[in-house]
C-alpha atoms as a PDB file:
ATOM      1  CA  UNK A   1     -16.396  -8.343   2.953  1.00  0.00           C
ATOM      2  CA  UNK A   2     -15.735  -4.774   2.859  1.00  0.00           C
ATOM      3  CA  UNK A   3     -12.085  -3.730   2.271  1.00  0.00           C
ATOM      4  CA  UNK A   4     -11.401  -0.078   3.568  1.00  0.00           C
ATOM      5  CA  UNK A   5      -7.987   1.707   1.809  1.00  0.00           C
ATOM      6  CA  UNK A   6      -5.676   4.468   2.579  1.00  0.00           C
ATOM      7  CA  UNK A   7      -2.404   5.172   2.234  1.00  0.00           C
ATOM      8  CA  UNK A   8       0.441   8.150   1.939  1.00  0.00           C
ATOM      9  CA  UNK A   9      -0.653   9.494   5.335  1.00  0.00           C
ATOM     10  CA  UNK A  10       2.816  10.416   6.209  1.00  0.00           C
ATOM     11  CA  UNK A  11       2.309  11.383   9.712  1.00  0.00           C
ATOM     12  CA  UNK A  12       1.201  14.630   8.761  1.00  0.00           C
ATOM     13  CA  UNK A  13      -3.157  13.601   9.029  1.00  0.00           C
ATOM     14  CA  UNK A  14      -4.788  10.342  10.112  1.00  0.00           C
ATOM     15  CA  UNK A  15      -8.213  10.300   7.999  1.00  0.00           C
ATOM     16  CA  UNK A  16     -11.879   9.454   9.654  1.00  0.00           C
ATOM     17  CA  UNK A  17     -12.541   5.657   8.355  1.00  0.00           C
ATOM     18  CA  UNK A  18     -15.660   4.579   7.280  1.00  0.00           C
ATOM     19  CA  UNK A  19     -16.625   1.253   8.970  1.00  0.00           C
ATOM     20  CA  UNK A  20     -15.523  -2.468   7.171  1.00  0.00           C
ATOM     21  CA  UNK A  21     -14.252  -6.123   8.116  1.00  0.00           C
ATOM     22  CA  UNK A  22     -10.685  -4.958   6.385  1.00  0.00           C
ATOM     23  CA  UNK A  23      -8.151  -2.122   6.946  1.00  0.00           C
ATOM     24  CA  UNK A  24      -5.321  -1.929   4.404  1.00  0.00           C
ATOM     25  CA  UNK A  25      -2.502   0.942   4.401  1.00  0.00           C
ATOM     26  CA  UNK A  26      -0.512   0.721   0.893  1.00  0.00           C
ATOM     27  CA  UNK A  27       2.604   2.403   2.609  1.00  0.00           C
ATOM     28  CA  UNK A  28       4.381   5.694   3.384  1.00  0.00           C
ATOM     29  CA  UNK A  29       3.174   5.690   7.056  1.00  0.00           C
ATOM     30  CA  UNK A  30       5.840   8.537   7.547  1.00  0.00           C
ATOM     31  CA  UNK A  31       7.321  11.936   6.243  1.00  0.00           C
ATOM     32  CA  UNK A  32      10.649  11.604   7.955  1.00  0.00           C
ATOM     33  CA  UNK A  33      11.567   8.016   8.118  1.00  0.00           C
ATOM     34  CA  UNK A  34      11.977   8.561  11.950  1.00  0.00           C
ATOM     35  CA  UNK A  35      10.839   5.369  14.375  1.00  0.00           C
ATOM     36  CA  UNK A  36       8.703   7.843  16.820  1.00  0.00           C
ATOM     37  CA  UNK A  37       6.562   8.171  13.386  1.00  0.00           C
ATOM     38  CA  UNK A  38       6.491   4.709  13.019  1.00  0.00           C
ATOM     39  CA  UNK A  39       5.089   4.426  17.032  1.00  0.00           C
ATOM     40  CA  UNK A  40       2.598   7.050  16.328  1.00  0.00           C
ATOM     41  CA  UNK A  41       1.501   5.471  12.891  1.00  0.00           C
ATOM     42  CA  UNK A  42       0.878   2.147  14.759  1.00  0.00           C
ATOM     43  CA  UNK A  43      -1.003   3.917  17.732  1.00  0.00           C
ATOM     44  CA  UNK A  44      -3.437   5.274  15.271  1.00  0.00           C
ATOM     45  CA  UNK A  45      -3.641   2.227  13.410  1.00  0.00           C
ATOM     46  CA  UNK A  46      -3.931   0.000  16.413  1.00  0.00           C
ATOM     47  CA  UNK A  47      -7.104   1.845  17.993  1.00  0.00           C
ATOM     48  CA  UNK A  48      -8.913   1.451  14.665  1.00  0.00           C
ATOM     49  CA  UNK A  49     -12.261  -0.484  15.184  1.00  0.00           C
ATOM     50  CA  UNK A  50     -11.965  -2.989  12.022  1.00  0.00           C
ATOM     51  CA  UNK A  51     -11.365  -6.523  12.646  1.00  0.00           C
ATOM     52  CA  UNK A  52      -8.366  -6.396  10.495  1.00  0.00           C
ATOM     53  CA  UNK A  53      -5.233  -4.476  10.189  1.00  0.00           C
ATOM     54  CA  UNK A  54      -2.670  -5.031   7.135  1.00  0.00           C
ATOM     55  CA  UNK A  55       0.083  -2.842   6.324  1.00  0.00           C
ATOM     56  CA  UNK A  56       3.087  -2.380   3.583  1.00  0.00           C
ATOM     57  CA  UNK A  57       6.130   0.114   4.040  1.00  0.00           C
ATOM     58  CA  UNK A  58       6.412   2.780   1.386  1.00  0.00           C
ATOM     59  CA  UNK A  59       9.584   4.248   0.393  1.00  0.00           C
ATOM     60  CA  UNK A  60       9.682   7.229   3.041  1.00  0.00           C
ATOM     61  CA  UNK A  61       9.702   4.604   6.008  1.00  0.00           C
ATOM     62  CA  UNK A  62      13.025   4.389   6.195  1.00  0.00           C
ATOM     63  CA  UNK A  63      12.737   3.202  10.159  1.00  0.00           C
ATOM     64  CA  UNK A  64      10.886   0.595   8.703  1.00  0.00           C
ATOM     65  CA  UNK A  65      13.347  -0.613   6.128  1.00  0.00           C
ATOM     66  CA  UNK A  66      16.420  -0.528   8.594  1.00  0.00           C
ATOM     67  CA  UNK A  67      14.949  -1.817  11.707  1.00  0.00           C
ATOM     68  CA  UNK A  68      12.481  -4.237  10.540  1.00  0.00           C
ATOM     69  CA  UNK A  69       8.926  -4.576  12.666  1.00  0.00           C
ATOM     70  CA  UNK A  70       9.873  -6.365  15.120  1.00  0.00           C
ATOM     71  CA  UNK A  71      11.341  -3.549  16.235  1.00  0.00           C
ATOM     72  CA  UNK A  72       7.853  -1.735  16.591  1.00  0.00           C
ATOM     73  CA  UNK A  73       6.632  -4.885  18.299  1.00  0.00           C
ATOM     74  CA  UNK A  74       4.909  -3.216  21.729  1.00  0.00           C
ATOM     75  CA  UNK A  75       2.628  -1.773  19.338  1.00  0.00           C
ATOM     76  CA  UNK A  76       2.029  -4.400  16.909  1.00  0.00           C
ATOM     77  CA  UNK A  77      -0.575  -6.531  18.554  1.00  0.00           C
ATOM     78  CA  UNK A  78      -3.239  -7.365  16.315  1.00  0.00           C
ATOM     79  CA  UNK A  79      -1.300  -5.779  13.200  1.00  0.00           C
ATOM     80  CA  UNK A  80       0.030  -7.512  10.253  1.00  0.00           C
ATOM     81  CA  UNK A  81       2.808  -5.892   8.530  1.00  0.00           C
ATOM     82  CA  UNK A  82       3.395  -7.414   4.796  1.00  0.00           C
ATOM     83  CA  UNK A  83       6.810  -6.950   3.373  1.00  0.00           C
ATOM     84  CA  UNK A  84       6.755  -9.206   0.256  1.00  0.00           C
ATOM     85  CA  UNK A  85       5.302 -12.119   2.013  1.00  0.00           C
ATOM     86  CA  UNK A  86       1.600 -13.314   2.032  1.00  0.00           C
ATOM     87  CA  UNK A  87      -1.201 -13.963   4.731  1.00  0.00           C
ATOM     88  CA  UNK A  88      -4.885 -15.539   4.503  1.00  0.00           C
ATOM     89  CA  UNK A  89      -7.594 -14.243   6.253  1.00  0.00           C
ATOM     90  CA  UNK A  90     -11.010 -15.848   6.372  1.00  0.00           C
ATOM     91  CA  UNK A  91      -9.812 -16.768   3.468  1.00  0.00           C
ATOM     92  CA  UNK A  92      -9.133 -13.925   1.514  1.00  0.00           C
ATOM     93  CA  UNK A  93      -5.574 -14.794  -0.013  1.00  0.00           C
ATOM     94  CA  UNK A  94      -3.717 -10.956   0.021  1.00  0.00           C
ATOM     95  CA  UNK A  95      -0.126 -10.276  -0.904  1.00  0.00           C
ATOM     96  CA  UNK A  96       2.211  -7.261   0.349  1.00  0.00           C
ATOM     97  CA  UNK A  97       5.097  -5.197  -0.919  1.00  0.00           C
ATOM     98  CA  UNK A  98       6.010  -1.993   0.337  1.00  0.00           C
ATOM     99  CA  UNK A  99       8.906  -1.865  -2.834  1.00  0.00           C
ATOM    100  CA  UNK A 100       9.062   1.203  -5.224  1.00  0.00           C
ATOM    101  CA  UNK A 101      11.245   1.913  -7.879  1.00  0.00           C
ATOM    102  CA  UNK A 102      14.309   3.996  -6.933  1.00  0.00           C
ATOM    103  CA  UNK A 103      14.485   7.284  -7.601  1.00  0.00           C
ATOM    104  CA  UNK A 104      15.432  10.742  -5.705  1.00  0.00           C
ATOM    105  CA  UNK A 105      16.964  10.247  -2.257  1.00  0.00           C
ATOM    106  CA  UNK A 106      14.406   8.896  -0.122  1.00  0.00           C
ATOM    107  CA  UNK A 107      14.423   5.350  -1.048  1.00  0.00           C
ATOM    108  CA  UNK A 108      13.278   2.799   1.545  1.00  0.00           C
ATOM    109  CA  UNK A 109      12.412  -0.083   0.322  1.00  0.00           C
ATOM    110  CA  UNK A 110      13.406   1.081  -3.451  1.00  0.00           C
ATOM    111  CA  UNK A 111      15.117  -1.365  -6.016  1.00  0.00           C
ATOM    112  CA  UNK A 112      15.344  -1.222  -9.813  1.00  0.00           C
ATOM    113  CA  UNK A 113      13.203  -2.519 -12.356  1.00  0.00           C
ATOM    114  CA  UNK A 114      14.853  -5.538 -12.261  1.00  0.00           C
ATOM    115  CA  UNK A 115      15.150  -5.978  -8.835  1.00  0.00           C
ATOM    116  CA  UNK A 116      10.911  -5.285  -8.405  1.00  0.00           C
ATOM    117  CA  UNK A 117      10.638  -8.268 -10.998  1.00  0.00           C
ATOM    118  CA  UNK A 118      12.704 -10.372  -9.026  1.00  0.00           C
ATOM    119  CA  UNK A 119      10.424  -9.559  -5.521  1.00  0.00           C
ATOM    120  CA  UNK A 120       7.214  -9.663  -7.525  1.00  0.00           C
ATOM    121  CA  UNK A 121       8.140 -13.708  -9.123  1.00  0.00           C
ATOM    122  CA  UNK A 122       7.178 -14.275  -5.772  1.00  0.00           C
ATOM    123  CA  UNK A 123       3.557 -13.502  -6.126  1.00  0.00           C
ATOM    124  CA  UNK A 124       1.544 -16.548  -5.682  1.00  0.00           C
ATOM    125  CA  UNK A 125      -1.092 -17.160  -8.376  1.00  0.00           C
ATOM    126  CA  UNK A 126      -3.888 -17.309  -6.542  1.00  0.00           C
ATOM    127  CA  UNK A 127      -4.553 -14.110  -4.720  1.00  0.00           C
ATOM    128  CA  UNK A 128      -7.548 -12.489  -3.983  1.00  0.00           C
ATOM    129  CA  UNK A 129      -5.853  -9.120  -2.990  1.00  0.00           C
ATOM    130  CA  UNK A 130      -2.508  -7.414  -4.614  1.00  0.00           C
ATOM    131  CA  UNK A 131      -1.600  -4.111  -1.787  1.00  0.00           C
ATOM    132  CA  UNK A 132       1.801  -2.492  -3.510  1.00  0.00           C
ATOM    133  CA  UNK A 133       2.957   0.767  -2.476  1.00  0.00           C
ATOM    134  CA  UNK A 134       3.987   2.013  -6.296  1.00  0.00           C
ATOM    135  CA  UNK A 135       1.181   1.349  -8.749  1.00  0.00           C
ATOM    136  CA  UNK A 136       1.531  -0.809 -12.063  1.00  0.00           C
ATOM    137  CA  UNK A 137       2.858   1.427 -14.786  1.00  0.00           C
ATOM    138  CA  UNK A 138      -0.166   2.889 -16.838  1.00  0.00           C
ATOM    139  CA  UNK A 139      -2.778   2.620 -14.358  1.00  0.00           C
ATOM    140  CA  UNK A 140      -3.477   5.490 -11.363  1.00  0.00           C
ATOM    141  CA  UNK A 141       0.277   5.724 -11.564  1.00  0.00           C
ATOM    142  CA  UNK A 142       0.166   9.827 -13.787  1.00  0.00           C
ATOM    143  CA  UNK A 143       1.746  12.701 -11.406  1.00  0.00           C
ATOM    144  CA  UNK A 144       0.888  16.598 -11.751  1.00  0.00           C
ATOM    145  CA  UNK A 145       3.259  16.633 -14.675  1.00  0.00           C
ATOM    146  CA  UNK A 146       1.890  13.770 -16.824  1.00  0.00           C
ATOM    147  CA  UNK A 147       4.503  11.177 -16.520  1.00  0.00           C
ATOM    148  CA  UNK A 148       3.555   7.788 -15.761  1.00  0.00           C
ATOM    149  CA  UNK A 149       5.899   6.410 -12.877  1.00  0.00           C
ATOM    150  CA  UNK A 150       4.269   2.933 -11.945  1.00  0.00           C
ATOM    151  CA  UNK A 151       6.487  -0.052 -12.424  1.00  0.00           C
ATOM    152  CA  UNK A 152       6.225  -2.110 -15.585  1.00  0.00           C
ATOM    153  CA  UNK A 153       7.564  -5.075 -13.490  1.00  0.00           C
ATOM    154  CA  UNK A 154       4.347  -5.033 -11.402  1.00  0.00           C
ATOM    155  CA  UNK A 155       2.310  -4.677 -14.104  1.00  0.00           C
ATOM    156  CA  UNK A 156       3.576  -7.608 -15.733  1.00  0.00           C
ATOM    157  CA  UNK A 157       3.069  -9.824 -12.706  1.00  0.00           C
ATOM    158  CA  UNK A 158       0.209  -8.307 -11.972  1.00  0.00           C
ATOM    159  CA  UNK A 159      -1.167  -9.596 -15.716  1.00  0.00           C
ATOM    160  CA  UNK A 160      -0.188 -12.813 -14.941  1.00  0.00           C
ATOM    161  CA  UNK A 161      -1.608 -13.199 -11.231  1.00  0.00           C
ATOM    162  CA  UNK A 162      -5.198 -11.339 -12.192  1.00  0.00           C
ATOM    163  CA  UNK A 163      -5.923 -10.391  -8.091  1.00  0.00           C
ATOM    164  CA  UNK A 164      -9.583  -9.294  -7.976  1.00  0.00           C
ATOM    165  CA  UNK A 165      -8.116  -6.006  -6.534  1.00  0.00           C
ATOM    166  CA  UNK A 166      -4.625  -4.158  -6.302  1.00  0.00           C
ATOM    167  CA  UNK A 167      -4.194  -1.458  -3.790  1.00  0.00           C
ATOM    168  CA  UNK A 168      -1.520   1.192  -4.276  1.00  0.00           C
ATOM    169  CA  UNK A 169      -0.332   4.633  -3.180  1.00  0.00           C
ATOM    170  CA  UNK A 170       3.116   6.382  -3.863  1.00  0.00           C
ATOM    171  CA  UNK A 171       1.744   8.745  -6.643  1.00  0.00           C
ATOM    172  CA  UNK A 172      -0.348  11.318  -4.877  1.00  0.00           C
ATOM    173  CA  UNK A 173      -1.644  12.701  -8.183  1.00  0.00           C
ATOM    174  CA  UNK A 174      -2.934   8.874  -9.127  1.00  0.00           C
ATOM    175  CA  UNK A 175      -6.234   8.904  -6.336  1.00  0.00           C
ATOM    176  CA  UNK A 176      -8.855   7.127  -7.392  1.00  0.00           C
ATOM    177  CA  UNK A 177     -10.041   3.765  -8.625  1.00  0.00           C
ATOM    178  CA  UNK A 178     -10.321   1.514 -12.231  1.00  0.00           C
ATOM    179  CA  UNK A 179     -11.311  -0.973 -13.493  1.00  0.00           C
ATOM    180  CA  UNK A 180      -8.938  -2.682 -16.554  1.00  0.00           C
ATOM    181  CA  UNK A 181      -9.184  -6.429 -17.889  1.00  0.00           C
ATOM    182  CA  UNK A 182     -11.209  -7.866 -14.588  1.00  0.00           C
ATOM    183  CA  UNK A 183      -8.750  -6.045 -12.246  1.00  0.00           C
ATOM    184  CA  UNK A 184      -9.908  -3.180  -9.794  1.00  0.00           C
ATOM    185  CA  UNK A 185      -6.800  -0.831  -9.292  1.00  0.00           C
ATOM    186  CA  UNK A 186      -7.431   1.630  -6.373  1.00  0.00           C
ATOM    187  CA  UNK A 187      -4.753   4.401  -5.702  1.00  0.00           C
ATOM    188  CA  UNK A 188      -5.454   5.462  -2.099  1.00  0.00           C
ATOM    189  CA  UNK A 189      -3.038   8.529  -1.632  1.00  0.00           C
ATOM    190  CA  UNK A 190      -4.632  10.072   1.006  1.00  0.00           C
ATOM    191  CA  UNK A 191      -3.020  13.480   0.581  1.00  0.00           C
ATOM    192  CA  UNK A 192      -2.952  15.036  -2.565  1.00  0.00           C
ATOM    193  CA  UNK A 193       0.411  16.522  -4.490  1.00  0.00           C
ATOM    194  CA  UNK A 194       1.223  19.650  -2.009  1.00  0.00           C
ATOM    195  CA  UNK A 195       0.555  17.070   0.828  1.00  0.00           C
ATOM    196  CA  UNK A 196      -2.138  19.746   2.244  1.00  0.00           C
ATOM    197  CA  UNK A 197      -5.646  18.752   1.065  1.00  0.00           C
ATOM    198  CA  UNK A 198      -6.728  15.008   2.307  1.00  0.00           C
ATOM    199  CA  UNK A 199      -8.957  12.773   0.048  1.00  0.00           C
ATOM    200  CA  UNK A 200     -11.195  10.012   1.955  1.00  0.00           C
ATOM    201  CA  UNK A 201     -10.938   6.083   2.459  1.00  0.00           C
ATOM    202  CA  UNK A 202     -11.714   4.068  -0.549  1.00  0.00           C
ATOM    203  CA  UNK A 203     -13.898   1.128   0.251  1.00  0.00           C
ATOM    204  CA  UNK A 204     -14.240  -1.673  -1.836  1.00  0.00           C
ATOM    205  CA  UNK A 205     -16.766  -4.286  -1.243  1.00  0.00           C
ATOM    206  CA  UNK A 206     -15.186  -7.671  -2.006  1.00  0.00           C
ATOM    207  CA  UNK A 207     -17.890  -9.719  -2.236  1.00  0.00           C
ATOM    208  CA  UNK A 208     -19.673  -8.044  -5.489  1.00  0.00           C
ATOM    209  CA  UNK A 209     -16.737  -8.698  -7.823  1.00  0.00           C
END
């Protein structure tokens, strides 16, 4: 089963996919927060040819936050849109949370620490896929300047769940993939820090790990 990962396209550049069975987007699906981002978000997403199409908000969606996806729901067909809940599919067990820890002023879907570690309890312990839009503090989660700025919450639930993989975005500067204690982290930012140069799909093939 091959998973296929962005994220962090912000309406600014919708990347060319390479084929798989599963499409994931780890959040920020906008720059602006505005819903006409949202529609053209789903467009794109809707016309893609895999067989499955999951989604989380990320902390720029802001139409997403306050209007909920039913709102979006003429272009939701075949779509499913994970805001801390679960779904099963061919029996792949994934969980979704589009929550980030607050900070600055664009803050959909942000809470504290202690409010992501409330959200995150609800993990169930048998999941075969983890898609967050921050990334677990320590891992893919360093900026341009050095600082870590993943949540410690979801790293703690993250320990005690042990997903096969956890998909992320939110830190541009965190692309890439790793593997720590039988967990395979990807960070799928698919534009980099100045939100001008575009790094590929990540694909992860579920069925060798």
């Amino acid at each position: 089963m091959k998973i296929v990962c962005t994220s962090d396209t912000h309406d600014i550049d919708y990347p060319e996919l390479p084929d798989g069975d599963i499409l994931l987007h780890a959040g920020d699906v906008t720059l602006s927060g505005v819903t006409f981002e949202v529609d053209r978000f789903l467009k794109w997403f809707k016309k893609q040819p895999h067989k499955h199409k999951i989604f989380v908000g990320g902390n720029h969606d802001r139409a997403l936050a306050d209007l909920g996806f039913g709102y979006f729901a003429s272009d939701r067909e075949g779509i499913t849109f994970l805001d801390n809940s679960f779904t099963e599919i061919e029996g792949i067990k994934i969980w979704g949370s589009g929550a980030s820890r607050t900070y600055g002023h664009i803050t959909a879907f942000m809470h504290s620490e202690e409010g992501l570690g409330k959200i995150y309890s609800n993990i169930p312990d048998s999941i075969d896929i983890l898609i967050s839009h921050t990334p677990a503090y320590g891992v893919l989660d360093t900026e341009a300047d050095g600082r870590p700025l993943g949540s410690t919450a979801l790293a703690e639930h993250i320990f005690r769940v042990k997903p096969k993989m956890v998909l992320c975005g939110h830190i541009h500067g965190g692309y890439g993939e790793k593997t720590l204690d039988g967990v395979h982290y990807i960070n799928a930012s698919h534009l980099d820090v100045t939100y001008r140069k575009y790094r590929p799909a990540i694909v992860y093939d579920l069925d060798n790990h």
